[in-house]
Protein backbone atom coordinates (compact mmCIF):
# COMPACT_ATOMS: atom_id res chain seq x y z
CA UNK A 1 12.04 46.52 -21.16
CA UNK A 2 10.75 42.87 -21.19
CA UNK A 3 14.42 41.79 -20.31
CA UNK A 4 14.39 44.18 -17.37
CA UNK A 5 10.86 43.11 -16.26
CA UNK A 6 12.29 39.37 -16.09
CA UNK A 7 15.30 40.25 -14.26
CA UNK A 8 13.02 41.89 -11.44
CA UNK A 9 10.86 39.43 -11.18
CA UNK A 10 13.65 36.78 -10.55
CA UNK A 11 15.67 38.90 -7.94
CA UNK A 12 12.18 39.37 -6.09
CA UNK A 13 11.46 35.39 -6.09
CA UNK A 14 15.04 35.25 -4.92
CA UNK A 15 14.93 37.01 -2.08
CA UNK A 16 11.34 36.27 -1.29
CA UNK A 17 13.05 32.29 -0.88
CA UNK A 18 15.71 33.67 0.52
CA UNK A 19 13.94 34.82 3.43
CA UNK A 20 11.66 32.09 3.47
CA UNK A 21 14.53 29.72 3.94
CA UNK A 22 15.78 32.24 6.89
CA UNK A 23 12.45 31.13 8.91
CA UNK A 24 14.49 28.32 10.73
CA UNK A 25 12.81 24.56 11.57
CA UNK A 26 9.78 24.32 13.75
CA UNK A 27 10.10 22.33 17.13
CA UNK A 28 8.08 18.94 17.11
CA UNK A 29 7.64 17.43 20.43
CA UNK A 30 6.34 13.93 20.31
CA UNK A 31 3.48 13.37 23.11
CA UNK A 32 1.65 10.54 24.26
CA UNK A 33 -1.55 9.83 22.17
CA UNK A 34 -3.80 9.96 24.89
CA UNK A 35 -2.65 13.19 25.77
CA UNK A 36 -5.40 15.66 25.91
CA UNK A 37 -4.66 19.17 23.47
CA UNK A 38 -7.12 21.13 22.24
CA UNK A 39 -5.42 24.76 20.81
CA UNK A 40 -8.30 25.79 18.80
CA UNK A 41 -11.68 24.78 21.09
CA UNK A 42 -12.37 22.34 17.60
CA UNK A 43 -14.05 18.75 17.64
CA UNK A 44 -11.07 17.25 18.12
CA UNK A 45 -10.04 12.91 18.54
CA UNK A 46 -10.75 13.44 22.00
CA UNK A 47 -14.33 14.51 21.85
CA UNK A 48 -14.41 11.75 19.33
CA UNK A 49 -13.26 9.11 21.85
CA UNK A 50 -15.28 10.37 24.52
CA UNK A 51 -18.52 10.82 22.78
CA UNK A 52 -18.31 7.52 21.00
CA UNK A 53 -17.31 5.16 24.66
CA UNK A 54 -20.31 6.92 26.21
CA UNK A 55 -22.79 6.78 23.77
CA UNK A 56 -22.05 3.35 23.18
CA UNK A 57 -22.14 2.46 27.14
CA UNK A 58 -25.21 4.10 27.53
CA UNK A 59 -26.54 2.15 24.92
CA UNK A 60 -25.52 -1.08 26.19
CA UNK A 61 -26.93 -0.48 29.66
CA UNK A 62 -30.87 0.27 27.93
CA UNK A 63 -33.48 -2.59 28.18
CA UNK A 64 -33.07 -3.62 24.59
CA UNK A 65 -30.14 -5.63 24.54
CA UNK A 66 -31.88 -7.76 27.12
CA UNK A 67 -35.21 -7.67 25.50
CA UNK A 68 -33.88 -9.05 22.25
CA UNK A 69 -31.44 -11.67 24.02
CA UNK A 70 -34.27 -13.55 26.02
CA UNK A 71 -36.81 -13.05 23.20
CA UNK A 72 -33.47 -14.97 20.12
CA UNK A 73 -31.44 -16.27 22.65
CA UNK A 74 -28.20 -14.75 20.86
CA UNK A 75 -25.97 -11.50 20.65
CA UNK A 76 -27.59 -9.06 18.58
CA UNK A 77 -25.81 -8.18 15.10
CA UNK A 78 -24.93 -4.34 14.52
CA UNK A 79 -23.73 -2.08 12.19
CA UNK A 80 -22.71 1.37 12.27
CA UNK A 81 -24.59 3.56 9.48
CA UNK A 82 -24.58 7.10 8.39
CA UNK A 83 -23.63 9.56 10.50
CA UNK A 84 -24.23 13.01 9.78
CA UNK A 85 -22.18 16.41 9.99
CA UNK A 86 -24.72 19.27 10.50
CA UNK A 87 -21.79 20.76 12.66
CA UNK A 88 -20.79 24.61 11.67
CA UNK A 89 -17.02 22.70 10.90
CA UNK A 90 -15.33 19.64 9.69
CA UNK A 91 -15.65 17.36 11.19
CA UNK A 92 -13.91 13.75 10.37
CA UNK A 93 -17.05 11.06 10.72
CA UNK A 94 -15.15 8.64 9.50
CA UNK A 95 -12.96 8.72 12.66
CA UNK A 96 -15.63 9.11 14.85
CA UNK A 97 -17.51 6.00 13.39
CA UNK A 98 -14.15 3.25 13.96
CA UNK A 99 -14.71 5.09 17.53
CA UNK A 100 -18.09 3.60 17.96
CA UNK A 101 -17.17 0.37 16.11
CA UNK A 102 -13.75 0.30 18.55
CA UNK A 103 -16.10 0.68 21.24
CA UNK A 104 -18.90 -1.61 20.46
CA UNK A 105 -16.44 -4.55 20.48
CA UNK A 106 -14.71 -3.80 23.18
CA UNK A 107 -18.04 -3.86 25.29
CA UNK A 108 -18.13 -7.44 23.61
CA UNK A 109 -22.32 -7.47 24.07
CA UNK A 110 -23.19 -7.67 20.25
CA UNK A 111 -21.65 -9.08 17.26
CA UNK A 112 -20.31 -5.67 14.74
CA UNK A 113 -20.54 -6.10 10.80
CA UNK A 114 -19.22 -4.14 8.10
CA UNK A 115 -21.17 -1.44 6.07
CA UNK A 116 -20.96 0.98 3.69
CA UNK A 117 -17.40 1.23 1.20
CA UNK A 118 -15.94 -1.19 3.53
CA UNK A 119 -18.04 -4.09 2.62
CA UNK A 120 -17.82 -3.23 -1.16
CA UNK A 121 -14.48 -3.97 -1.13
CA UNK A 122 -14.56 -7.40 0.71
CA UNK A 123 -17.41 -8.28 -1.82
CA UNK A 124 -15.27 -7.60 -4.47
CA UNK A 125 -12.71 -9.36 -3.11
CA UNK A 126 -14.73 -12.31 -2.35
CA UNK A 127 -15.54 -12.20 -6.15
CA UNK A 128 -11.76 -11.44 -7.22
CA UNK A 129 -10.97 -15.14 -4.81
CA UNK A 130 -13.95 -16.90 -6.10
CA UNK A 131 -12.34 -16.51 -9.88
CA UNK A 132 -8.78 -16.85 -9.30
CA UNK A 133 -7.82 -18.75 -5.54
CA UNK A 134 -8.10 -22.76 -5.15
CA UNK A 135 -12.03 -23.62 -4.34
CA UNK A 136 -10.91 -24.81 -0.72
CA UNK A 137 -9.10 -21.46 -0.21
CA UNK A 138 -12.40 -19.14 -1.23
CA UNK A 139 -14.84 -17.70 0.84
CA UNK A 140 -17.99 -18.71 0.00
CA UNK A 141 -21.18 -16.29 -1.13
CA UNK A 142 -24.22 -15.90 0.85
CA UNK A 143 -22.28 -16.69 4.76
CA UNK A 144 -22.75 -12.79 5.24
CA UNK A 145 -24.34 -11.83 8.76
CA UNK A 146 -27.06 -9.76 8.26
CA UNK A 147 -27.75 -7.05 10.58
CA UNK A 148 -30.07 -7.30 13.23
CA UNK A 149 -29.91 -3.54 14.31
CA UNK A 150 -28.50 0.13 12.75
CA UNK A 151 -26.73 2.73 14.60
CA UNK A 152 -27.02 6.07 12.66
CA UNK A 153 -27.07 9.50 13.99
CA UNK A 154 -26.22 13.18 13.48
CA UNK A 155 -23.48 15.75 15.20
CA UNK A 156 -25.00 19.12 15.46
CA UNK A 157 -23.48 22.66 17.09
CA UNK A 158 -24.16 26.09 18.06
CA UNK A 159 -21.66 28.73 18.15
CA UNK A 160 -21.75 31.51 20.37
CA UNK A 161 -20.02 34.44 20.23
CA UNK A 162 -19.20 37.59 22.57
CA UNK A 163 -15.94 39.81 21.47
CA UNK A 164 -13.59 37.83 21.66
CA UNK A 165 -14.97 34.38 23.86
CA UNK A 166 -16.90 32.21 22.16
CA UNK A 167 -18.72 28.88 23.38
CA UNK A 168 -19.13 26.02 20.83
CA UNK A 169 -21.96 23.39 22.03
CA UNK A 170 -21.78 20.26 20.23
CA UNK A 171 -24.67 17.60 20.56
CA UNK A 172 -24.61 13.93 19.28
CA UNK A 173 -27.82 12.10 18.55
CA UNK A 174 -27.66 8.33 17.86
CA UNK A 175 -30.27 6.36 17.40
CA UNK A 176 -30.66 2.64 16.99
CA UNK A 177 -33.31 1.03 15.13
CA UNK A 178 -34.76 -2.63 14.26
CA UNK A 179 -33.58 -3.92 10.91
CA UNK A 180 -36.57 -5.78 10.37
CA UNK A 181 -39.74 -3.57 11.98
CA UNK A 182 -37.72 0.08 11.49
CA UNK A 183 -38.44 0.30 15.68
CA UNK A 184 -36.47 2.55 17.14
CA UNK A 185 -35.34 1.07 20.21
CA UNK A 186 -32.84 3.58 21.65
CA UNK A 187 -32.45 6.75 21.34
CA UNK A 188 -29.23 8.98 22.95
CA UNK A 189 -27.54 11.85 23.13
CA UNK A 190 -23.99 13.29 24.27
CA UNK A 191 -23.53 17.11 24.69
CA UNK A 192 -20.04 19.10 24.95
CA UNK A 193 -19.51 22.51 25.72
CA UNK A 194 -16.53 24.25 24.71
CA UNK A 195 -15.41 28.03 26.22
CA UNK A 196 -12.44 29.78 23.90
CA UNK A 197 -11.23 32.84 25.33
């Protein structure tokens, strides 16, 4: 009985791959990366790219960036923080944050720093050079730029649903804020909204 029960259970795995293998290759069509495609109505690299260039040159156009150049008499130095998913999906911040960063320095109005994991690992390789590369070759401790401002912010949405259409409305918030006085001194938003019939 055992023996039988064995022999059935191979001929069924058998044919199951059998007819797996049957399926025949899926097309893949290489496209421009640019190229606008959203098949699922999803936060996808294009809302990334779009929220990100005009958050960032909305930013750069508020009174703030003047203010603190006449007041120093240099380019402010940012980093981009935490930003939160409250979204009802996944969404990939970490994608959305080289976005802003991309965009910040392309604008070229303030000086961009590392944060977060990112900095861990050039201070331990600062340490790891400091042991073992020639004393001319090392970078030094304590030439870090310390921020002068933080960008940090949330992505929130609301789903809506009606048979079968649904509209997704995603909002950024971003908010900058003083490193040294916690002042907020801007405060922005970008809203999508997505129709998926």
């Amino acid at each position: 009985m055992k023996f039988k029960s064995i022999i059935l259970a191979t001929a069924f795995i058998s044919t199951a791959m059998l007819f797996d293998s049957c399926k025949g290759t899926q097309q893949v069509t290489r496209v421009d990366a640019n190229t606008v495609i959203d098949l699922s109505g999803r936060w996808n690299e294009t809302d990334s790219r779009l929220v990100a260039e005009e958050i960032v040159s909305d930013m750069m156009l508020r009174p703030w960036l003047a203010e603190y150049e006449k007041a120093t008499g240099k380019r402010p130095v940012f980093v981009v923080g935490i930003v939160k998913n409250k979204s009802h999906e996944h969404i990939a911040v970490e994608t959305f944050i080289k976005d802003i960063e991309k965009s910040v320095l392309n604008i070229g109005k303030v000086r961009l720093v590392t944060a977060g994991e990112a900095r861990e690992e050039l201070r331990k390789e600062r340490a790891d050079q400091n042991e073992f590369a020639t004393p001319t070759s090392t970078a030094k401790w304590g030439k870090e730029l310390g921020a002068d401002f933080i960008l940090q912010g949330v992505l929130n949405s609301i789903v809506q649903e009606n048979g079968k259409q649904k509209v997704v409305f995603y909002q950024t918030d971003m908010e900058l804020t003083n490193m040294e006085t916690n002042e907020k001194v801007w405060i922005g938003d970008k809203k999508i909204k997505k129709v998926i019939e």
